[in-house]
PDB file of N, CA and C in Angstrom:
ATOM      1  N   UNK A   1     -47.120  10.888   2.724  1.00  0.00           N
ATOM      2  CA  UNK A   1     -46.069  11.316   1.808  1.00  0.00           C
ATOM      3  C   UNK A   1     -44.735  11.468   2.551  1.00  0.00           C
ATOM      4  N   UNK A   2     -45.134  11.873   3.237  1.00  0.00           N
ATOM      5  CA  UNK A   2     -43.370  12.207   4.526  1.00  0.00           C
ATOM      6  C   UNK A   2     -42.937  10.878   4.872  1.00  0.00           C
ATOM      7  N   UNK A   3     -44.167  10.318   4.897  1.00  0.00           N
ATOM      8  CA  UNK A   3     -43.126   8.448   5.780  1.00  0.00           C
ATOM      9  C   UNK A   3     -42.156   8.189   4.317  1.00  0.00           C
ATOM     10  N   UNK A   4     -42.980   8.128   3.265  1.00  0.00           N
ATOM     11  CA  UNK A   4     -42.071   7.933   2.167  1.00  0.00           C
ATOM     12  C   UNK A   4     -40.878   8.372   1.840  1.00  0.00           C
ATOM     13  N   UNK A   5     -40.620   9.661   2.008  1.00  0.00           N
ATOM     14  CA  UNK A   5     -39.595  10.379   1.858  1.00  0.00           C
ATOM     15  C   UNK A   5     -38.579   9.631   3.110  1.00  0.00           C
ATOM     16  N   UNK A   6     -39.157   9.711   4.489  1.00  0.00           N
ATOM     17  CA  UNK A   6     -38.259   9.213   5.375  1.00  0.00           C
ATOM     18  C   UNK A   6     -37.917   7.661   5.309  1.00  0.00           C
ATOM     19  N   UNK A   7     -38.392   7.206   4.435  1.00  0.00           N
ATOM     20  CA  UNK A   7     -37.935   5.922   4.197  1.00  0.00           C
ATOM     21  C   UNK A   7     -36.867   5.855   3.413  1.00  0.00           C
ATOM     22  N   UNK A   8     -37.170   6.752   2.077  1.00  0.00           N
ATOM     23  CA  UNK A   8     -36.418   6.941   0.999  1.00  0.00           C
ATOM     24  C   UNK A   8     -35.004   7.197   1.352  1.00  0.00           C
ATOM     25  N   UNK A   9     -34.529   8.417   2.543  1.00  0.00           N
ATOM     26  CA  UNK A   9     -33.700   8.673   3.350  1.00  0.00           C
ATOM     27  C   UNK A   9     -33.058   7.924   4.023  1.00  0.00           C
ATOM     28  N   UNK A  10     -33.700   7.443   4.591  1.00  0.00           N
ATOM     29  CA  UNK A  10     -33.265   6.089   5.327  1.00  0.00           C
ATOM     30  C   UNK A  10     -32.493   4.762   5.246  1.00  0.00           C
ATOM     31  N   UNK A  11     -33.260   4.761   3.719  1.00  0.00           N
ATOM     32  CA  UNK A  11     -32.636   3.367   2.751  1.00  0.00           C
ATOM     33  C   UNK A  11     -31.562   4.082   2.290  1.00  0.00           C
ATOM     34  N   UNK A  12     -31.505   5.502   1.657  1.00  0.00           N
ATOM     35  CA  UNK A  12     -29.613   5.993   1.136  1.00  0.00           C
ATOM     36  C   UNK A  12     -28.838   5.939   2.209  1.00  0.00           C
ATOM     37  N   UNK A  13     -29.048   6.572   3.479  1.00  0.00           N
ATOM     38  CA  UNK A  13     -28.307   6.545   4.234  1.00  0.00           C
ATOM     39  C   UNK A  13     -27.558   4.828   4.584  1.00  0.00           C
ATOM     40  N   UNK A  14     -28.380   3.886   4.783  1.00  0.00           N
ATOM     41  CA  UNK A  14     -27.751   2.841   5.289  1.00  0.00           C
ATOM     42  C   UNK A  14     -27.209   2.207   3.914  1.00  0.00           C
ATOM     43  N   UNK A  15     -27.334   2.353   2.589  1.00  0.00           N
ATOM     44  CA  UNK A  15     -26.522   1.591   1.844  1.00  0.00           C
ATOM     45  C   UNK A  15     -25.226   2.658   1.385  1.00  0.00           C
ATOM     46  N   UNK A  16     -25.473   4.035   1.608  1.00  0.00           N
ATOM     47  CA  UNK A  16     -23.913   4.898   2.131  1.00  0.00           C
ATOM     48  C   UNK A  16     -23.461   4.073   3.372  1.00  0.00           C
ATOM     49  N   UNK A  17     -24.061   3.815   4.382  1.00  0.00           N
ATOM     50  CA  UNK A  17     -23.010   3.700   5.432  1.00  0.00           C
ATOM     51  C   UNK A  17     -22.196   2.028   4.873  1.00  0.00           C
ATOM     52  N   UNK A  18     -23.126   1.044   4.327  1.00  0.00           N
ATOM     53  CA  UNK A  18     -22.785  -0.244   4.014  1.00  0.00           C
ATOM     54  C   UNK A  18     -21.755  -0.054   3.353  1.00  0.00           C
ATOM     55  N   UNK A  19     -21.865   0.771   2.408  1.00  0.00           N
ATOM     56  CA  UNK A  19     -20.810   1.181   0.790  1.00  0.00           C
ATOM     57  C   UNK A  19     -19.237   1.402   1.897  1.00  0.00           C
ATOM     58  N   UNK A  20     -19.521   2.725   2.569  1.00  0.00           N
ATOM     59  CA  UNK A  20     -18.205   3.291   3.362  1.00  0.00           C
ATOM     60  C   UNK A  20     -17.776   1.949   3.864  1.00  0.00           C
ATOM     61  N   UNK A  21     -17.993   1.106   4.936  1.00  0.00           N
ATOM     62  CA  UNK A  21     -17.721   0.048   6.188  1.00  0.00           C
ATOM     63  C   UNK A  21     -17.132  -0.911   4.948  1.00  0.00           C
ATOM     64  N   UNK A  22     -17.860  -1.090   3.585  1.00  0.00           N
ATOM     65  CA  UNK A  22     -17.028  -2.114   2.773  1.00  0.00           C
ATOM     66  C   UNK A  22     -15.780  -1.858   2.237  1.00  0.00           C
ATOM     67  N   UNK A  23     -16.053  -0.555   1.992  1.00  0.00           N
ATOM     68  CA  UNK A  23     -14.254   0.286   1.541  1.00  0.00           C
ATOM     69  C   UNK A  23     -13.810   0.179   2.425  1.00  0.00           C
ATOM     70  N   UNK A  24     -13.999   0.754   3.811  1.00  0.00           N
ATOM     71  CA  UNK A  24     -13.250   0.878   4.579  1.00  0.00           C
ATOM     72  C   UNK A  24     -12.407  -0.658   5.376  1.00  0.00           C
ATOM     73  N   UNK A  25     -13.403  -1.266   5.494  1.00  0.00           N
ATOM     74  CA  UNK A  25     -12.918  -2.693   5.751  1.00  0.00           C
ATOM     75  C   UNK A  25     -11.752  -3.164   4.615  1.00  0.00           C
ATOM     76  N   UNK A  26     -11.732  -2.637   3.274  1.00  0.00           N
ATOM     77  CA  UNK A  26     -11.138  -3.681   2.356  1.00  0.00           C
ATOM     78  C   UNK A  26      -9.298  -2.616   2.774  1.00  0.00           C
ATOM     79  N   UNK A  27      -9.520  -1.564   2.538  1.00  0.00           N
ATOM     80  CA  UNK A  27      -8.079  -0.339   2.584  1.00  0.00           C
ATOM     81  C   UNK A  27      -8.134  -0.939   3.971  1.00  0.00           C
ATOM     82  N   UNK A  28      -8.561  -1.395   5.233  1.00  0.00           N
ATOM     83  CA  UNK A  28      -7.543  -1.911   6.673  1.00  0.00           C
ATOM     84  C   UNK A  28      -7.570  -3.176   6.221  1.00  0.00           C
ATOM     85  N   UNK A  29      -7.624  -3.949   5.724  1.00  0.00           N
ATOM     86  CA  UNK A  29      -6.970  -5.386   5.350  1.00  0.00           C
ATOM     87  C   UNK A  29      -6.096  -5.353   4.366  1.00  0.00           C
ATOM     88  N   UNK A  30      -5.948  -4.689   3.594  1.00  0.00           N
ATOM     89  CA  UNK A  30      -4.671  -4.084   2.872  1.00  0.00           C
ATOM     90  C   UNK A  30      -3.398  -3.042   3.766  1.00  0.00           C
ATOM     91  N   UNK A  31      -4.041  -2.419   4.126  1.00  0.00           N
ATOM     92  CA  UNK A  31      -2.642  -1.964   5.392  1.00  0.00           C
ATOM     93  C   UNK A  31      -2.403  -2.529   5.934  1.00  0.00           C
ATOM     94  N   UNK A  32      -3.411  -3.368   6.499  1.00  0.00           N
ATOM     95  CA  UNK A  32      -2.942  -4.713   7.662  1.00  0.00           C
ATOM     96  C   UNK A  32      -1.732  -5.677   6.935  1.00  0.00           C
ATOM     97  N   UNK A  33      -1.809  -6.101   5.974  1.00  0.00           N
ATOM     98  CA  UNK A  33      -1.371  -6.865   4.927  1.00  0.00           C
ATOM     99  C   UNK A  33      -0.039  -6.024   4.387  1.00  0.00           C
ATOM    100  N   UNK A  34      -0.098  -4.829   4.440  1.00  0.00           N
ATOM    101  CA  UNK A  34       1.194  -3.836   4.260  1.00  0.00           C
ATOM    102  C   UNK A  34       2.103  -3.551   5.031  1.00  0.00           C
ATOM    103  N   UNK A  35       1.132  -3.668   6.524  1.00  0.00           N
ATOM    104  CA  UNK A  35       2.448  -3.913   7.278  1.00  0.00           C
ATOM    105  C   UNK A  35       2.539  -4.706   8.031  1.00  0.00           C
ATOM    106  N   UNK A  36       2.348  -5.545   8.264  1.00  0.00           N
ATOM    107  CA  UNK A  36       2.674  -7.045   8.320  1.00  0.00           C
ATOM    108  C   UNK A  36       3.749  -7.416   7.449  1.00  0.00           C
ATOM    109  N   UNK A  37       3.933  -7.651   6.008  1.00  0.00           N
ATOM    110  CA  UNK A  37       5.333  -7.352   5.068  1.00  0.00           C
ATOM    111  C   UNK A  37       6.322  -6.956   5.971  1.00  0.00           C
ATOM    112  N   UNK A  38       6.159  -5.118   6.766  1.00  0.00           N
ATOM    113  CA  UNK A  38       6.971  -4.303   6.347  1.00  0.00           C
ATOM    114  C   UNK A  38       7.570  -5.014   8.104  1.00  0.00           C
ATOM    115  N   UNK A  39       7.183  -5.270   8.458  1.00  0.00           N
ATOM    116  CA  UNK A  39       6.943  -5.706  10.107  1.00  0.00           C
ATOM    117  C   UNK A  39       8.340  -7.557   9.416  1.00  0.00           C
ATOM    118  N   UNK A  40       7.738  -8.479   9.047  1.00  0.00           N
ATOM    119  CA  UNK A  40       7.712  -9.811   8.608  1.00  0.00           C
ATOM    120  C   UNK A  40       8.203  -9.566   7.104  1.00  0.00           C
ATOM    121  N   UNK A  41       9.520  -9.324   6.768  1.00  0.00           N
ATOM    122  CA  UNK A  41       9.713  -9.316   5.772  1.00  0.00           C
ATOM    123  C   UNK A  41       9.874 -10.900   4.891  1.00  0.00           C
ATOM    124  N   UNK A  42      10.188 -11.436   6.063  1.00  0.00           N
ATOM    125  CA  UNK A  42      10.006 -13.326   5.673  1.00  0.00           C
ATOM    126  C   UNK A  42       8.723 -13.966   6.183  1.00  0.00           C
ATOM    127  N   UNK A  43       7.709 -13.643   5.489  1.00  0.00           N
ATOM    128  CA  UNK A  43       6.596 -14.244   6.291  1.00  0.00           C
ATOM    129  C   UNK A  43       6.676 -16.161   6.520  1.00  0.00           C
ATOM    130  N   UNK A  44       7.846 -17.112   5.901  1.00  0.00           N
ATOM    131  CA  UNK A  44       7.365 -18.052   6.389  1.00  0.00           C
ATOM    132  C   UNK A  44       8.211 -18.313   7.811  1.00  0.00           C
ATOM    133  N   UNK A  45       8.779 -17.556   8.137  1.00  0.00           N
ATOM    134  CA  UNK A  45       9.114 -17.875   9.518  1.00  0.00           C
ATOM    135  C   UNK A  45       8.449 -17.082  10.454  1.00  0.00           C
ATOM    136  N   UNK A  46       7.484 -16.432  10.315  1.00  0.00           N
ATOM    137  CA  UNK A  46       6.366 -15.850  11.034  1.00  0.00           C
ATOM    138  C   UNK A  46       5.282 -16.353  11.845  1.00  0.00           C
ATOM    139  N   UNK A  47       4.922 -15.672  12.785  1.00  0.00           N
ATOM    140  CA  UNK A  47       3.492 -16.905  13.123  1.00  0.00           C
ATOM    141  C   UNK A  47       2.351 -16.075  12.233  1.00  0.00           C
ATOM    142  N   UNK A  48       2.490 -15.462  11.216  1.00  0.00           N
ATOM    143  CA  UNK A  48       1.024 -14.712  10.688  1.00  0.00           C
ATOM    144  C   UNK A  48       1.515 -16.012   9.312  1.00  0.00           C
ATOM    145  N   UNK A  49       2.307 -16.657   8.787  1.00  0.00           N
ATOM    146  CA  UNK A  49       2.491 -16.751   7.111  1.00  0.00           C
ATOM    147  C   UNK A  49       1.289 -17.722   7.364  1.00  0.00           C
ATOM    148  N   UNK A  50       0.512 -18.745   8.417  1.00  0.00           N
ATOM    149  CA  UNK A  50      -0.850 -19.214   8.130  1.00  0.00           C
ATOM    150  C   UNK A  50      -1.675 -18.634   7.837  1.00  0.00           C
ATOM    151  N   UNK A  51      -1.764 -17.254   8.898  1.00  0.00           N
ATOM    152  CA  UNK A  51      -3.222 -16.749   8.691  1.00  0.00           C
ATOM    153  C   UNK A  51      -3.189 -15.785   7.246  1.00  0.00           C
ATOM    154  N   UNK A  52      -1.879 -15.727   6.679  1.00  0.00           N
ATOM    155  CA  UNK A  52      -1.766 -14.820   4.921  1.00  0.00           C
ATOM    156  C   UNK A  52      -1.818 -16.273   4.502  1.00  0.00           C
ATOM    157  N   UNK A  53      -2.051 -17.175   4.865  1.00  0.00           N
ATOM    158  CA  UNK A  53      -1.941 -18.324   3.873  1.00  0.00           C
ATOM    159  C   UNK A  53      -0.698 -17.734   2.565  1.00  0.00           C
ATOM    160  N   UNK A  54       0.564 -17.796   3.015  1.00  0.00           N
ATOM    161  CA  UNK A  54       1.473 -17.702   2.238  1.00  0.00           C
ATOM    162  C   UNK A  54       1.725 -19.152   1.555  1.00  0.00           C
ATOM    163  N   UNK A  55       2.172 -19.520   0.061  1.00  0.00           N
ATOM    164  CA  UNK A  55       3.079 -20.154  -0.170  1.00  0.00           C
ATOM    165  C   UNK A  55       5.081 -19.774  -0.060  1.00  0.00           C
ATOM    166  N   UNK A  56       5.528 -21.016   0.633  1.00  0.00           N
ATOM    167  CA  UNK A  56       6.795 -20.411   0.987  1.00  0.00           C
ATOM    168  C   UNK A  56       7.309 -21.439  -0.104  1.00  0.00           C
TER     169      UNK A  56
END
């Protein structure tokens, strides 16, 4: 009965930690992306406007 439970535990914990690392990954590619702008206000004369795949 206990392995169960510690499984049960086990499996919330790692799809909390998956859940957090996916938010968290998506809000730093959006700041990244925020300031980069604030940094590159003309991104096509930048060396990043490839890697934003900007249209200029």
């Amino acid at each position: 009965m206990e392995v169960a439970v510690e499984g049960f535990v086990m499996l919330a914990t790692t799809k909390k930690i998956a859940k957090t690392l996916f938010f968290g990954i998506r809000i730093y590619s959006f700041a990244w992306k925020s300031l980069l702008e604030l940094v590159y206000p003309y991104p096509c004369y930048s060396a990043f406007a490839h890697s934003l795949k900007r249209k200029c």
